[in-house]
PDB file of N, CA and C in Angstrom:
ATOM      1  N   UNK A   1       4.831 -19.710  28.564  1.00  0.00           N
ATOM      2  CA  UNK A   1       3.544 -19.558  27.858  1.00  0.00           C
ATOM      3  C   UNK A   1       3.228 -18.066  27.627  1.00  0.00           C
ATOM      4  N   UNK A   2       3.161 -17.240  28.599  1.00  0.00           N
ATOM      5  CA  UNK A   2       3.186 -15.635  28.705  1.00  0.00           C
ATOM      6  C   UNK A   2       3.761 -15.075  27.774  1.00  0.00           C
ATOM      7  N   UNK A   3       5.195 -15.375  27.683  1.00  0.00           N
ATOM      8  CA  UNK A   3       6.702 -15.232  26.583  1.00  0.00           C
ATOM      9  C   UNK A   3       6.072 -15.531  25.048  1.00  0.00           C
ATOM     10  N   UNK A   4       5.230 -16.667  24.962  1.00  0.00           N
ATOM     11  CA  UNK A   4       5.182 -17.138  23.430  1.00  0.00           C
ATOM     12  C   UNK A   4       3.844 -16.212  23.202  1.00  0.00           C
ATOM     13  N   UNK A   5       2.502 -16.012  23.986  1.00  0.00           N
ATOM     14  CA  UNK A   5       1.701 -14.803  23.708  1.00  0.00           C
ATOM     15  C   UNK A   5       2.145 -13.781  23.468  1.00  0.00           C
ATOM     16  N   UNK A   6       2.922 -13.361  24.135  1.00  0.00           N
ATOM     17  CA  UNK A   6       3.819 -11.948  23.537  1.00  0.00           C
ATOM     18  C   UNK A   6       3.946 -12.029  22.259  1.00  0.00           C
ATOM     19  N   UNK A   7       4.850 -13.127  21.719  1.00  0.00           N
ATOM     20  CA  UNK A   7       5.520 -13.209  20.460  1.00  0.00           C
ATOM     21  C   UNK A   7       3.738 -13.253  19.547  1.00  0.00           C
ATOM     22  N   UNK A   8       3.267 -14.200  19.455  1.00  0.00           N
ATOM     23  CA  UNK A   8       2.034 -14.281  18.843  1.00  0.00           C
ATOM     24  C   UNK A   8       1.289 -12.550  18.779  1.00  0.00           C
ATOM     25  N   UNK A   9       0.994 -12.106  19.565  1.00  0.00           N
ATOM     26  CA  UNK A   9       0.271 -10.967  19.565  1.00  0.00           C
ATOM     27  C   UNK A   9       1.230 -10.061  18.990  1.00  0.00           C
ATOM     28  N   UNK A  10       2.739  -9.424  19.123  1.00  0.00           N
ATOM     29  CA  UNK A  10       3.318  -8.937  18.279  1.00  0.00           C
ATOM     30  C   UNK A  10       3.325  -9.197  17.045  1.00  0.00           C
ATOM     31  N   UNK A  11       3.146 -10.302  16.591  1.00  0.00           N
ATOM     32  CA  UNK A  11       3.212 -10.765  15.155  1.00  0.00           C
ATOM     33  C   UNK A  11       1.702 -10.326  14.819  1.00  0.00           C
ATOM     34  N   UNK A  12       0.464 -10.257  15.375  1.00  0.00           N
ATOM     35  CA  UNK A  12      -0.447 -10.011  14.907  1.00  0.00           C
ATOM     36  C   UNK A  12      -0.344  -8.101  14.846  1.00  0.00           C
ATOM     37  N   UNK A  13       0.064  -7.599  15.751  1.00  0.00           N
ATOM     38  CA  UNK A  13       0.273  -6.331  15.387  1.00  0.00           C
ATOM     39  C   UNK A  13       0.914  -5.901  14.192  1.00  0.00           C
ATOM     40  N   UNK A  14       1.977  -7.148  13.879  1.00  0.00           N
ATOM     41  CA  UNK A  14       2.654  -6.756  12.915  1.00  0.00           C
ATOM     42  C   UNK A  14       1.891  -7.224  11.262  1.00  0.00           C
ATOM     43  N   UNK A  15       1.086  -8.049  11.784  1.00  0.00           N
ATOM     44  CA  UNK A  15       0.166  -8.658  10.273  1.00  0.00           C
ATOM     45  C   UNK A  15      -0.847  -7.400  10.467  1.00  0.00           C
ATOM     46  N   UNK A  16      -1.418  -6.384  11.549  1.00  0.00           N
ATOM     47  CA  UNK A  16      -2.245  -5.778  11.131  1.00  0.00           C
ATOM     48  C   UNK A  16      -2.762  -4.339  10.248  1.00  0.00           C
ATOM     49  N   UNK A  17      -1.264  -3.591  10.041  1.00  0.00           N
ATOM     50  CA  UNK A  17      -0.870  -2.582   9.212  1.00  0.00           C
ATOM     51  C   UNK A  17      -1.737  -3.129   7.700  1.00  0.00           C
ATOM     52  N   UNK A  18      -1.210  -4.623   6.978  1.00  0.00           N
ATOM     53  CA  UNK A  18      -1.611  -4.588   5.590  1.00  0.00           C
ATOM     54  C   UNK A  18      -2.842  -4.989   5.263  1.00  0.00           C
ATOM     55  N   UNK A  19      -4.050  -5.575   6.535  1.00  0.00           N
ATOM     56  CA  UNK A  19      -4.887  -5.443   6.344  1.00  0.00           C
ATOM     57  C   UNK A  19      -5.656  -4.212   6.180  1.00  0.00           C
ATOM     58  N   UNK A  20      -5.238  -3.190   6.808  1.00  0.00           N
ATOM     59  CA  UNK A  20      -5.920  -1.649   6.873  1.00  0.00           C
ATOM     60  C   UNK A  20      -5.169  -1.672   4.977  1.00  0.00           C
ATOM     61  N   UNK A  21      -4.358  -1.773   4.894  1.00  0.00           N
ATOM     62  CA  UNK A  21      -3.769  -0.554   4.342  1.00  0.00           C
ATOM     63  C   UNK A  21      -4.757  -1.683   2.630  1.00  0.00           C
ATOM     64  N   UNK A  22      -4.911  -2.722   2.386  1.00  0.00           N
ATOM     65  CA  UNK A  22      -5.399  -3.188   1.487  1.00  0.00           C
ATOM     66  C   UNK A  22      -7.232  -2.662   0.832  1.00  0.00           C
ATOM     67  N   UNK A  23      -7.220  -1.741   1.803  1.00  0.00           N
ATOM     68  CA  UNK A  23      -8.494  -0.888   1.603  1.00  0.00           C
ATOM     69  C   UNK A  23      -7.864   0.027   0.970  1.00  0.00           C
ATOM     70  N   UNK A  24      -6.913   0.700   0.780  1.00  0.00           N
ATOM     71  CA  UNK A  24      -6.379   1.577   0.054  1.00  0.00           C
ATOM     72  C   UNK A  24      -5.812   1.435  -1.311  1.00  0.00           C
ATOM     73  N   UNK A  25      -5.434   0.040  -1.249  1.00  0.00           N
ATOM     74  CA  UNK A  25      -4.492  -0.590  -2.417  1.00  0.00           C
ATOM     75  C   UNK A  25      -5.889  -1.044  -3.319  1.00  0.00           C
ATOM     76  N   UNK A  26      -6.709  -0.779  -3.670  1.00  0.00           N
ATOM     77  CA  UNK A  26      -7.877  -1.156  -4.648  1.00  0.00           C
ATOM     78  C   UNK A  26      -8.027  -0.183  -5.395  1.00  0.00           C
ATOM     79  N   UNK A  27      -7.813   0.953  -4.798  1.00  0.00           N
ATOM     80  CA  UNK A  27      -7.686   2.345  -5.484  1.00  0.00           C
ATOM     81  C   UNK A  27      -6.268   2.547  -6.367  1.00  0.00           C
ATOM     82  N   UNK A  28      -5.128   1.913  -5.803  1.00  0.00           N
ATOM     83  CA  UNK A  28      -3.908   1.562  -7.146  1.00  0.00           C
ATOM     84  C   UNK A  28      -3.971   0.992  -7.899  1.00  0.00           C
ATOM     85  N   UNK A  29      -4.048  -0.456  -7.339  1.00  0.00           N
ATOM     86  CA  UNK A  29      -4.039  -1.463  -8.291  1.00  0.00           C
ATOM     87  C   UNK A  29      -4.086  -2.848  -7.851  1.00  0.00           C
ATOM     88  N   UNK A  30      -5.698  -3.615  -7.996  1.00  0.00           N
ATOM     89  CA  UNK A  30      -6.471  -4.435  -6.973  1.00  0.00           C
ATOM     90  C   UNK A  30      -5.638  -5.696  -7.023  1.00  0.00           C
ATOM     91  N   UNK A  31      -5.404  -6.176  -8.453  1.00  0.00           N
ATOM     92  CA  UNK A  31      -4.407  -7.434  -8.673  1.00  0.00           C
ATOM     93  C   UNK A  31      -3.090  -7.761  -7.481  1.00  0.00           C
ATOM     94  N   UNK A  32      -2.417  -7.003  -7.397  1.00  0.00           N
ATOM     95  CA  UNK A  32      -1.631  -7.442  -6.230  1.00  0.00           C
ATOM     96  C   UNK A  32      -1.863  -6.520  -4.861  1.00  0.00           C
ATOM     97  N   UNK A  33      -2.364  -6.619  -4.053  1.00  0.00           N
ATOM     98  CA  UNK A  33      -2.053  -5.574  -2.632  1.00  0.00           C
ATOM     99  C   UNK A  33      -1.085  -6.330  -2.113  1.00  0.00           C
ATOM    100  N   UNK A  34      -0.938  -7.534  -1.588  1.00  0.00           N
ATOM    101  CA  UNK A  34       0.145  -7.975  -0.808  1.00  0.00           C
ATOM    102  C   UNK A  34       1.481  -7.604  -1.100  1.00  0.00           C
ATOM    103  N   UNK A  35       1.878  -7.331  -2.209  1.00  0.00           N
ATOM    104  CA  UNK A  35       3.361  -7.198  -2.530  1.00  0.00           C
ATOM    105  C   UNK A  35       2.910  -5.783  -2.551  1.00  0.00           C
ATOM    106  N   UNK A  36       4.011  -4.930  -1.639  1.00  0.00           N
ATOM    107  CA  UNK A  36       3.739  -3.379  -1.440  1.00  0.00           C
ATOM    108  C   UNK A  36       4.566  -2.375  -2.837  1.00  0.00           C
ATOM    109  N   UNK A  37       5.601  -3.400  -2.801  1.00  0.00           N
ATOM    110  CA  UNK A  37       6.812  -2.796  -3.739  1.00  0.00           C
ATOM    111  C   UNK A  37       6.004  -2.665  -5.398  1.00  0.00           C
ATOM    112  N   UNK A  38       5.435  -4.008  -5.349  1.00  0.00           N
ATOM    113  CA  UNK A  38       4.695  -4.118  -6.897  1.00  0.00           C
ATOM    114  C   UNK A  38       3.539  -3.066  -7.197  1.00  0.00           C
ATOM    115  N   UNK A  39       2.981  -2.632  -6.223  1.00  0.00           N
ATOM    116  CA  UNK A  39       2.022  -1.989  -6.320  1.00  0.00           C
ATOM    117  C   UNK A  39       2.590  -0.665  -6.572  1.00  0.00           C
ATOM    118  N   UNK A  40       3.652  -0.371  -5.377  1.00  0.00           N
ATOM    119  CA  UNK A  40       4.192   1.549  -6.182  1.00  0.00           C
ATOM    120  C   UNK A  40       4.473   1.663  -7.852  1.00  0.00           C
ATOM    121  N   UNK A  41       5.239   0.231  -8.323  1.00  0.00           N
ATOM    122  CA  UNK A  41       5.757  -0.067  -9.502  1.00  0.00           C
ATOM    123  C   UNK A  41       4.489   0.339 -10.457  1.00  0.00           C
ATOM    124  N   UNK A  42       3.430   0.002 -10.304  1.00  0.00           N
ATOM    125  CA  UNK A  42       2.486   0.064 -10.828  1.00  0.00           C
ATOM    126  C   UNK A  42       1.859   1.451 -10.658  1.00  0.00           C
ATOM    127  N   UNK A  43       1.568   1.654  -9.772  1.00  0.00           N
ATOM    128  CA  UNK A  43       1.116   3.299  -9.681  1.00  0.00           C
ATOM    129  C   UNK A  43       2.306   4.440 -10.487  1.00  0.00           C
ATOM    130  N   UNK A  44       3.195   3.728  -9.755  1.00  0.00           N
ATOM    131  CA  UNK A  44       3.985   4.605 -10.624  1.00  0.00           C
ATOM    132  C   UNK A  44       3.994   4.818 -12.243  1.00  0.00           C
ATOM    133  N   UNK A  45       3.797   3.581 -12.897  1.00  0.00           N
ATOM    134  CA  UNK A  45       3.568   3.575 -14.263  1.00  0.00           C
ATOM    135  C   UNK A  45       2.780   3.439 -15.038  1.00  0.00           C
ATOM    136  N   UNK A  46       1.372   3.268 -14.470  1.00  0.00           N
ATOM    137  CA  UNK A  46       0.098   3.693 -14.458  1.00  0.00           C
ATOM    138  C   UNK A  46       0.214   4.744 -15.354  1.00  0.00           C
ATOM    139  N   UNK A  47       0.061   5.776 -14.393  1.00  0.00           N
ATOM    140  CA  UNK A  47      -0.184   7.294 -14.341  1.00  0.00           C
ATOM    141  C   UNK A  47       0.473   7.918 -15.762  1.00  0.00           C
ATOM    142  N   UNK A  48       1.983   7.689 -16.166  1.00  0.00           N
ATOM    143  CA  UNK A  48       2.673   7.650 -17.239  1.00  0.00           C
ATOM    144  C   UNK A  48       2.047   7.570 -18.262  1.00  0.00           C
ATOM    145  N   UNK A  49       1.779   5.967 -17.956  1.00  0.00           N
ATOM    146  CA  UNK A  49       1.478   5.482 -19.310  1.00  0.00           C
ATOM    147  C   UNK A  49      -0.087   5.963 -19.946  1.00  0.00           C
ATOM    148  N   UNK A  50      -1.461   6.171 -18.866  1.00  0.00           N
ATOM    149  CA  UNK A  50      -2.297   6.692 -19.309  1.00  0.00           C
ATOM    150  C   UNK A  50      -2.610   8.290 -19.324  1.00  0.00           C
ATOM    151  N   UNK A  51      -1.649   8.984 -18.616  1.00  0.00           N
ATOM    152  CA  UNK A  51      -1.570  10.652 -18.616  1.00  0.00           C
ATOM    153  C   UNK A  51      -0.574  11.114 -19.046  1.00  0.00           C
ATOM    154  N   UNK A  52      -0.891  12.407 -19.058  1.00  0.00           N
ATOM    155  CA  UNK A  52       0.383  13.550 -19.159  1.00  0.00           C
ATOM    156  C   UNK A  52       1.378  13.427 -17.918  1.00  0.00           C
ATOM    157  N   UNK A  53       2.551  14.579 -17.950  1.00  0.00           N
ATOM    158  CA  UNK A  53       3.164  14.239 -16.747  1.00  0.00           C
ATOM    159  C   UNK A  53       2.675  14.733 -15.370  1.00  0.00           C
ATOM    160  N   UNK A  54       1.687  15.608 -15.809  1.00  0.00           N
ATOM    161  CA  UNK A  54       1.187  16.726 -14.702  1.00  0.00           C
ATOM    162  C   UNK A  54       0.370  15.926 -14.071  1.00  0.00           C
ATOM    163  N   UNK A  55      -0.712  14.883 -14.713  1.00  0.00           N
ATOM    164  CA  UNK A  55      -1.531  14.451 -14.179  1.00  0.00           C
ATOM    165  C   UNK A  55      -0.903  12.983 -13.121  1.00  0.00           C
ATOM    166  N   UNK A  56       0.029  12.313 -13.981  1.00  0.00           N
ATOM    167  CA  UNK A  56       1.036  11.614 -13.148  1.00  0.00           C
ATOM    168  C   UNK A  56       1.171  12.311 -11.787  1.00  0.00           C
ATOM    169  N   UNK A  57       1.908  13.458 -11.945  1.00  0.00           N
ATOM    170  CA  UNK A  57       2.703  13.637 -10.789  1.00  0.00           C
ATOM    171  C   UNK A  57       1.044  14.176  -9.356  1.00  0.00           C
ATOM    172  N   UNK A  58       0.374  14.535  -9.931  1.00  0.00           N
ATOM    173  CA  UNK A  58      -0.864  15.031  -8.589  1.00  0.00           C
ATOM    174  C   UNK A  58      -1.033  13.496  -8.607  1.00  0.00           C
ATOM    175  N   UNK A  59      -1.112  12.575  -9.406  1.00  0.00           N
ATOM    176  CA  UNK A  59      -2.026  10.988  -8.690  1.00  0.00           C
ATOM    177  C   UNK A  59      -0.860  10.303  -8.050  1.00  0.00           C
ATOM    178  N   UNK A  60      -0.053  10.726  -8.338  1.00  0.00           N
ATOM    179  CA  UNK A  60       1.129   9.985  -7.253  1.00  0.00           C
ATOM    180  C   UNK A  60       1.100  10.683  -6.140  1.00  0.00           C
ATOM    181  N   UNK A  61       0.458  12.591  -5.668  1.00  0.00           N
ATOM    182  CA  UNK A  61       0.770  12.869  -4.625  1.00  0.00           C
ATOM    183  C   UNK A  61      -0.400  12.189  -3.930  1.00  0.00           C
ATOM    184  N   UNK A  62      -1.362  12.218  -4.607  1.00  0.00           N
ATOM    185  CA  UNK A  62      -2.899  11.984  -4.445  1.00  0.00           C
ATOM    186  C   UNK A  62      -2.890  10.574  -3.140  1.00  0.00           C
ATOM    187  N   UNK A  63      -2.480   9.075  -4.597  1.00  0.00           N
ATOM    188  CA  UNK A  63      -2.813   7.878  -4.109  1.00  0.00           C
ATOM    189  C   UNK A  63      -1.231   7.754  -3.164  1.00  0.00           C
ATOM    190  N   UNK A  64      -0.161   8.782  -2.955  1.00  0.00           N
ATOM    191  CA  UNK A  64       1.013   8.241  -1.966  1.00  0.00           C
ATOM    192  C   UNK A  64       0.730   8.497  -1.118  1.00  0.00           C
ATOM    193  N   UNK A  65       0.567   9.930  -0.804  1.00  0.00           N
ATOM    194  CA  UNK A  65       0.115  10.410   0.396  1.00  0.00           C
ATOM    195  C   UNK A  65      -0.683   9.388   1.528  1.00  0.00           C
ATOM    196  N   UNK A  66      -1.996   9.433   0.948  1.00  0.00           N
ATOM    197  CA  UNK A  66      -2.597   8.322   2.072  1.00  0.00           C
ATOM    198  C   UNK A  66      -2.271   6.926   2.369  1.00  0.00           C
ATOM    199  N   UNK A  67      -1.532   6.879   1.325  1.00  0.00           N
ATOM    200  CA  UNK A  67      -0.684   5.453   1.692  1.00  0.00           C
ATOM    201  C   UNK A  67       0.578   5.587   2.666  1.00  0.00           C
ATOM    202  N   UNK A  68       1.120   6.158   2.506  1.00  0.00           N
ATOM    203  CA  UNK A  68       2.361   6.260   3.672  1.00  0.00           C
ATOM    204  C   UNK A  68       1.405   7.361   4.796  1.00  0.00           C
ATOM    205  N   UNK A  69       0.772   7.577   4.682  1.00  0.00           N
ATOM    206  CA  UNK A  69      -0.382   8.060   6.286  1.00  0.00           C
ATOM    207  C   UNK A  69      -0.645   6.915   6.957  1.00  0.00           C
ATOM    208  N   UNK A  70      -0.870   5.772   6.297  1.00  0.00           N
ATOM    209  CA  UNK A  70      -1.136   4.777   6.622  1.00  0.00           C
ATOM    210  C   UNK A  70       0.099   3.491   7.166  1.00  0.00           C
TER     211      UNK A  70
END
């Protein structure tokens, strides 16, 4: 019983990273937070498609940064 709490509470440690981090993902792009990969995809081509490259490249340091802080 001890053994399977372990496992349970690790798994909740491990579900609790994308709840924090979905406070952050509204500021990329609100439609998907769960899929992490879809969301860089998107930031990434965001920025492109509505800026110059200069402004791209500071909102990628901007919105990455605190995301991998996180």
């Amino acid at each position: 019983m001890m053994k399977r709490h372990d496992k349970t509470r690790s798994k909740q440690t491990w579900a609790w990273p994308p709840p924090s981090s979905p406070l952050m993902w509204p500021l990329t792009s609100p439609p998907q937070p769960p899929s992490k990969p879809a969301t860089f995809n998107s930031t990434i081509s965001q920025p492109h498609r509505f800026s110059p490259s200069k402004h791209s490249s500071r909102l990628r340091t901007c919105f990455f940064k605190p995301i991998f802080q996180c």
